[in-house]
Protein backbone atom coordinates (compact mmCIF):
# COMPACT_ATOMS: atom_id res chain seq x y z
CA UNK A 1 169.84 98.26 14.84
CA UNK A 2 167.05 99.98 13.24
CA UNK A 3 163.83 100.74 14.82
CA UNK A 4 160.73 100.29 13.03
CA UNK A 5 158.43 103.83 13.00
CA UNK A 6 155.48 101.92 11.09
CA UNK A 7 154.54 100.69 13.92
CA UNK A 8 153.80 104.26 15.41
CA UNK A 9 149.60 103.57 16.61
CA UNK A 10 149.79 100.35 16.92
CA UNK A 11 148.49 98.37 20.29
CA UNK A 12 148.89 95.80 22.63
CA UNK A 13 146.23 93.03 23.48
CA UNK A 14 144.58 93.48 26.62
CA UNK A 15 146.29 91.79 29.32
CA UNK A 16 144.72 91.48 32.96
CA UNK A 17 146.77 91.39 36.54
CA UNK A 18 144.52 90.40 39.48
CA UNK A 19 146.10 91.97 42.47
CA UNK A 20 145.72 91.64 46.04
CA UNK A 21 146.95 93.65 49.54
CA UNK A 22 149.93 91.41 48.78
CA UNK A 23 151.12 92.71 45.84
CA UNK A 24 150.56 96.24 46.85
CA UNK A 25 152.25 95.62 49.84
CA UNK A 26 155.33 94.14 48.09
CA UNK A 27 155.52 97.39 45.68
CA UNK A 28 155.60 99.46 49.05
CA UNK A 29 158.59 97.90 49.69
CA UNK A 30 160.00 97.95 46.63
CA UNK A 31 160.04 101.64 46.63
CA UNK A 32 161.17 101.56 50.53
CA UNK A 33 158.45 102.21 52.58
CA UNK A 34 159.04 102.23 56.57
CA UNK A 35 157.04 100.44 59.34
CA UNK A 36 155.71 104.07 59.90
CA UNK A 37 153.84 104.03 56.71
CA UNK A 38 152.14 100.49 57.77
CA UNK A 39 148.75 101.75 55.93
CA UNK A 40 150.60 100.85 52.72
CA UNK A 41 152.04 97.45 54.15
CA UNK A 42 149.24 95.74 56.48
CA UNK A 43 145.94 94.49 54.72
CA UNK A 44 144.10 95.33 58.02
CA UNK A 45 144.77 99.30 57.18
CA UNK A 46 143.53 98.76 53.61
CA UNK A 47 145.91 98.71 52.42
CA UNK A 48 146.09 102.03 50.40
CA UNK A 49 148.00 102.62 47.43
CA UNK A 50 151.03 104.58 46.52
CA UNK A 51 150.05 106.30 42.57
CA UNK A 52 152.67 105.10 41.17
CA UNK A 53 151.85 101.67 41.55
CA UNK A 54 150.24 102.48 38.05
CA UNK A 55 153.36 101.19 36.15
CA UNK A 56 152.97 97.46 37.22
CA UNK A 57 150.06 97.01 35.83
CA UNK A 58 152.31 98.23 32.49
CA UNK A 59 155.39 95.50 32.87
CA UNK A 60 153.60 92.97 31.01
CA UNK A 61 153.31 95.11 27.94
CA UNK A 62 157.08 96.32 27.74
CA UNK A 63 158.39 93.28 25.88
CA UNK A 64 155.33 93.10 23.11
CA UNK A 65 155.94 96.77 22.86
CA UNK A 66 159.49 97.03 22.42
CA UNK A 67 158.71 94.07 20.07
CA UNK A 68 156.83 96.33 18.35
CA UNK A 69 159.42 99.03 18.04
CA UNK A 70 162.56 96.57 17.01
CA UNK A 71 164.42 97.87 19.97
CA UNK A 72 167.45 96.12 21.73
CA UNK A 73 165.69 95.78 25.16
CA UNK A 74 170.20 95.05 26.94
CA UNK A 75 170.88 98.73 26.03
CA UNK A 76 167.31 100.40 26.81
CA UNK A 77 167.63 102.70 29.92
CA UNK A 78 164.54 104.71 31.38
CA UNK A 79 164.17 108.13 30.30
CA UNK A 80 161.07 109.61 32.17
CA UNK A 81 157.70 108.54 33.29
CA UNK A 82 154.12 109.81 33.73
CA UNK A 83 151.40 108.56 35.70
CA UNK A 84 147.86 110.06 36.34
CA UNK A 85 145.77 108.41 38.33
CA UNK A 86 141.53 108.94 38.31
CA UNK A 87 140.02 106.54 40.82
CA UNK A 88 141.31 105.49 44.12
CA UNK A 89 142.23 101.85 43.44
CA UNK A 90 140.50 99.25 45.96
CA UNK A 91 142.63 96.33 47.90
CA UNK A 92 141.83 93.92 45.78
CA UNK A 93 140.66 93.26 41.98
CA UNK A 94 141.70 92.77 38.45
CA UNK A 95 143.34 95.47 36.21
CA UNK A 96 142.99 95.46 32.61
CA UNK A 97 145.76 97.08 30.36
CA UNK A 98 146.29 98.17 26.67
CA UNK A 99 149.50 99.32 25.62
CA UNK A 100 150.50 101.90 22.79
CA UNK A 101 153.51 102.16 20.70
CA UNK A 102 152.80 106.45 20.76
CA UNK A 103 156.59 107.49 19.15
CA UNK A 104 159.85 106.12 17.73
CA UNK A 105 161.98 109.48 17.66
CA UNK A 106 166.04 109.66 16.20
CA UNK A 107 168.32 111.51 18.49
CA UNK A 108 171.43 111.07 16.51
CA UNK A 109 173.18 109.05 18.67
CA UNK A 110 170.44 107.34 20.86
CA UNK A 111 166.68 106.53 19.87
CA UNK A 112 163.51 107.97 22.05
CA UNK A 113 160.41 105.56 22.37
CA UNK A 114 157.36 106.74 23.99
CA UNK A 115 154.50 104.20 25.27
CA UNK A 116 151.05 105.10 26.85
CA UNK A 117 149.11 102.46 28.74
CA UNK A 118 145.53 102.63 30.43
CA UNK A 119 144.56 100.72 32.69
CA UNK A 120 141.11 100.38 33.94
CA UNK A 121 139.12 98.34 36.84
CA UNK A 122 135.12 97.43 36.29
CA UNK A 123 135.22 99.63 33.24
CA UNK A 124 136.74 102.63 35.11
CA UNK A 125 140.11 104.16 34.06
CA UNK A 126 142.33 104.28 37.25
CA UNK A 127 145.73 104.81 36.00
CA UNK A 128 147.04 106.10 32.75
CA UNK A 129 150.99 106.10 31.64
CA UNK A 130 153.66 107.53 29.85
CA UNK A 131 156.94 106.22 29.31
CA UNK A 132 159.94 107.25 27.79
CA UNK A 133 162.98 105.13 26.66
CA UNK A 134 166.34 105.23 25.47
CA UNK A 135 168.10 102.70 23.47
CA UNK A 136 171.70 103.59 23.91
CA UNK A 137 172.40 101.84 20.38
CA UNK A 138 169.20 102.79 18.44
CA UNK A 139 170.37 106.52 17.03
CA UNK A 140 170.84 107.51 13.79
CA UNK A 141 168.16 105.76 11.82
CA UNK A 142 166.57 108.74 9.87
CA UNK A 143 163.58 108.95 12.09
CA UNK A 144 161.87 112.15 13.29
CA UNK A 145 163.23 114.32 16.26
CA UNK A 146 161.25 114.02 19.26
CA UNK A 147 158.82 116.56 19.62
CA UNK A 148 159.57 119.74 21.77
CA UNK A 149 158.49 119.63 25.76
CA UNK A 150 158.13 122.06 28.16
CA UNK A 151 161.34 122.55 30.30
CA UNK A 152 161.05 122.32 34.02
CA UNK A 153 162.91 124.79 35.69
CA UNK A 154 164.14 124.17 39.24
CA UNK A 155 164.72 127.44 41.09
CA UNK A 156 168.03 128.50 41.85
CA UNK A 157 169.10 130.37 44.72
CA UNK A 158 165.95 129.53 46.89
CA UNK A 159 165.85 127.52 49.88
CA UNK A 160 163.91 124.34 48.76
CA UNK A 161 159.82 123.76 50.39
CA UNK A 162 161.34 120.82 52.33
CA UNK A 163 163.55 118.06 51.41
CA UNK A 164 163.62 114.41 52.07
CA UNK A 165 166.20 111.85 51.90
CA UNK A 166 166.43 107.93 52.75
CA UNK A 167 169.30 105.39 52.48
CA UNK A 168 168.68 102.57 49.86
CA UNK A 169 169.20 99.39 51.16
CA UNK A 170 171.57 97.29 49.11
CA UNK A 171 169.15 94.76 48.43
CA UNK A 172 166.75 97.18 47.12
CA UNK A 173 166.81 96.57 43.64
CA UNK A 174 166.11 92.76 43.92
CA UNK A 175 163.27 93.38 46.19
CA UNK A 176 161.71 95.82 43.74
CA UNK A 177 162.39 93.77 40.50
CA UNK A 178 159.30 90.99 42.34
CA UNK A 179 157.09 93.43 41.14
CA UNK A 180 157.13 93.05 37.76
CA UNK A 181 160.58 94.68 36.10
CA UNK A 182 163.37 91.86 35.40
CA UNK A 183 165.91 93.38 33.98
CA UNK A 184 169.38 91.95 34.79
CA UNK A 185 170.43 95.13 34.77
CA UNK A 186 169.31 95.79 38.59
CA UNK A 187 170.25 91.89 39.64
CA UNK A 188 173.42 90.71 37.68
CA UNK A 189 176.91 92.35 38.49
CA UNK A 190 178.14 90.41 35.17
CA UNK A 191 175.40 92.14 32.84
CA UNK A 192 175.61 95.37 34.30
CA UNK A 193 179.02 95.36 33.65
CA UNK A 194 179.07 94.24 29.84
CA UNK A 195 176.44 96.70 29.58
CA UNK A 196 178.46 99.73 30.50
CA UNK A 197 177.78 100.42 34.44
CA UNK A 198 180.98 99.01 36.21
CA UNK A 199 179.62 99.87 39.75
CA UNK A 200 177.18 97.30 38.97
CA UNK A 201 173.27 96.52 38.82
CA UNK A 202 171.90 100.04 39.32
CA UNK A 203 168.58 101.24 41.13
CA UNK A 204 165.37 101.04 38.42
CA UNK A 205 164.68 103.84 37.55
CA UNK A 206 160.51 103.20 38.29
CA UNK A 207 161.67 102.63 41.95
CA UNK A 208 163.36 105.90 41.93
CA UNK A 209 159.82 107.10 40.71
CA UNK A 210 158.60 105.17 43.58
CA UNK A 211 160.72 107.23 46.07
CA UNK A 212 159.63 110.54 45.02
CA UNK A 213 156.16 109.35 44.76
CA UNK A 214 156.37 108.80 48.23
CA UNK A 215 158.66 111.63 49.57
CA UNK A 216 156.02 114.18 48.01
CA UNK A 217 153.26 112.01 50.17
CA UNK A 218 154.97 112.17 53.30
CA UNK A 219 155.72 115.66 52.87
CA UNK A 220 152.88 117.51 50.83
CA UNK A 221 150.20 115.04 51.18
CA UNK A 222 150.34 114.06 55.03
CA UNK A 223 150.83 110.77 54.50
CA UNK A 224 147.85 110.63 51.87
CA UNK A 225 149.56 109.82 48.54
CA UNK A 226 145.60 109.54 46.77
CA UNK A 227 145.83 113.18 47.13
CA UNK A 228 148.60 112.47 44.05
CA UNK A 229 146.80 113.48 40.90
CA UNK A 230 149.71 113.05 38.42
CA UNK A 231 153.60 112.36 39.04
CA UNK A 232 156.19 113.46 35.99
CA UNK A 233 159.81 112.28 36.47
CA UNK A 234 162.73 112.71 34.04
CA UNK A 235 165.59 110.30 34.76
CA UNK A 236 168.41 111.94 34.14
CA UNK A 237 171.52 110.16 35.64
CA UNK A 238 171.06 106.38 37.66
CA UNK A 239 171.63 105.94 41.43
CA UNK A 240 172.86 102.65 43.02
CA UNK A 241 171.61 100.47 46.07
CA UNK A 242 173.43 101.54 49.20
CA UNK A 243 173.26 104.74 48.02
CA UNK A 244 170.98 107.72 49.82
CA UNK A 245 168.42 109.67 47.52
CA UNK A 246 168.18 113.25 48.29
CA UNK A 247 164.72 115.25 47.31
CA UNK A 248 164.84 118.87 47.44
CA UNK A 249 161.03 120.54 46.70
CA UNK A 250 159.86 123.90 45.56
CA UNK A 251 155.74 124.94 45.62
CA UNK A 252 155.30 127.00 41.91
CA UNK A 253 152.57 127.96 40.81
CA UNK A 254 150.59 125.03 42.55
CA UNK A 255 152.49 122.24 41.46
CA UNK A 256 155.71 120.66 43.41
CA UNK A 257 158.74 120.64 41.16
CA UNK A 258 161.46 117.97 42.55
CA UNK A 259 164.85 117.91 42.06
CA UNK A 260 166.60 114.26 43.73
CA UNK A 261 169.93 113.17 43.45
CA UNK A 262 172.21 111.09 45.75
CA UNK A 263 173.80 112.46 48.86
CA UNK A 264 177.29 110.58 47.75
CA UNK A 265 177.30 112.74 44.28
CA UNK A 266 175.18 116.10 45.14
CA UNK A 267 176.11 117.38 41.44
CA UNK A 268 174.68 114.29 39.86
CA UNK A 269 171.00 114.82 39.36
CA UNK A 270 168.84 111.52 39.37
CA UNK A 271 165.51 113.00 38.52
CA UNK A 272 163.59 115.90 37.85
CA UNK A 273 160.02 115.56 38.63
CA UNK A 274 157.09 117.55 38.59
CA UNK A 275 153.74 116.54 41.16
CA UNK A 276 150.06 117.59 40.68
CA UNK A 277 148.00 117.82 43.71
CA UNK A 278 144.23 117.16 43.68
């Protein structure tokens, strides 16, 4: 497979999602909130909005944009995310999104794509993205490297801020997956398998997103996740339903740096994120 850096610039048509307490409810769930967190559940509280509901808005666009880029959307895993959010998002309303094909990169053995969506309500930006994928086949095309980024650095030998952990339900995948991402991958034993993951369907990696997004509410935000500017996450290594995700969380230099990972394999990291506070 070769992937096609032409199309580098080029965008997506506009495509809308109308949205009501119901479908932000249902992404709650998806990335596990609790009964405790009803705010983000019952449309009599709101119901307010977890940031990184900012990627479903963004589902509609993968498969025009990975169209775009040639790639082989069976062997593309999640490699990190970014969303900043501007404007508290209402209850209700329609979203419009335009998707970006931003960089096709050649890391010998796999292939980098970056998109960027914005998404806007009434004219107003609310949520802007950045994703990063891997296509496990796609390497060593003759494309460029992908640019430098700064590193984050998790400190060592320091007790963490606070940490945060949760069990994740064995059905969790398939409830997350009715919010817009259908990958096989997190709902067919068979396909995960042919696929390379012989556990089985693994978490996605957005609802691991999901998961910090919401441990760094709970903990740093009291329970106010619009106080959530921007949320960085680089996936490093999957984690599986039934599993329980571990978030460890250091204050520097006034952003919260994240390190999760699963309680089952402490070595294994899942994700290194970074979280900017309004």
């Amino acid at each position: 497979m070769s992937l096609d850096v032409s199309k580098v610039g080029s965008t997506t048509d506009c495509y809308e999602l109308a949205y009501d307490w119901k479908t932000l409810g249902l992404y709650a769930l998806g990335i596990g909130a609790k009964r405790d967190e009803l705010p983000y559940l019952y449309e009599a509280h709101g119901p307010k909005v977890y940031p990184s509901f900012g990627v479903v808005p963004a589902y509609a666009l993968l498969e025009p944009l990975i169209g775009l880029c040639g790639g082989n959307a069976a062997m593309m895993v999640h490699g990190g995310q970014v969303v900043r959010q501007f404007e508290e998002l209402p209850p209700s309303g329609t979203l419009s999104t335009v998707g970006t094909l931003t960089g096709v990169y050649d890391m010998k053995k796999f292939a980098q794509v970056v998109f960027t969506t914005e998404s806007s309500l009434d004219g107003k930006k609310i949520f802007e993205t950045e994703w990063s994928v891997i296509f496990r086949d796609g390497g060593g095309f003759g494309g460029p490297r992908p640019p430098k980024r700064k590193i984050v650095k998790i400190p060592k030998d320091t007790d963490p801020t606070w940490s945060f952990e949760e069990f994740i339900s064995p059905e969790q995948a398939l409830l997350y997956r009715l919010s817009g991402d259908h990958n096989p991958l997190h709902a067919d034993p068979k396909f995960a398998k042919e696929v390379g993951f012989e556990r089985g369907p693994i978490l996605h990696g957005l609802a691991s997103y999901g998961y910090v997004c919401r441990a760094v509410a709970i903990k740093s935000c009291g329970g106010e996740a619009n106080k959530i500017a921007s949320l960085q996450s680089q996936f490093r290594n999957p984690i599986w339903p039934a599993d329980t995700i571990v978030h460890d969380a250091y204050d520097v230099d006034g952003e919260i740096l994240l390190k999760s990972y699963s309680r089952e394999e402490p070595d294994t990291i899942v994700a290194i994120s970074v979280a900017t506070l309004r």
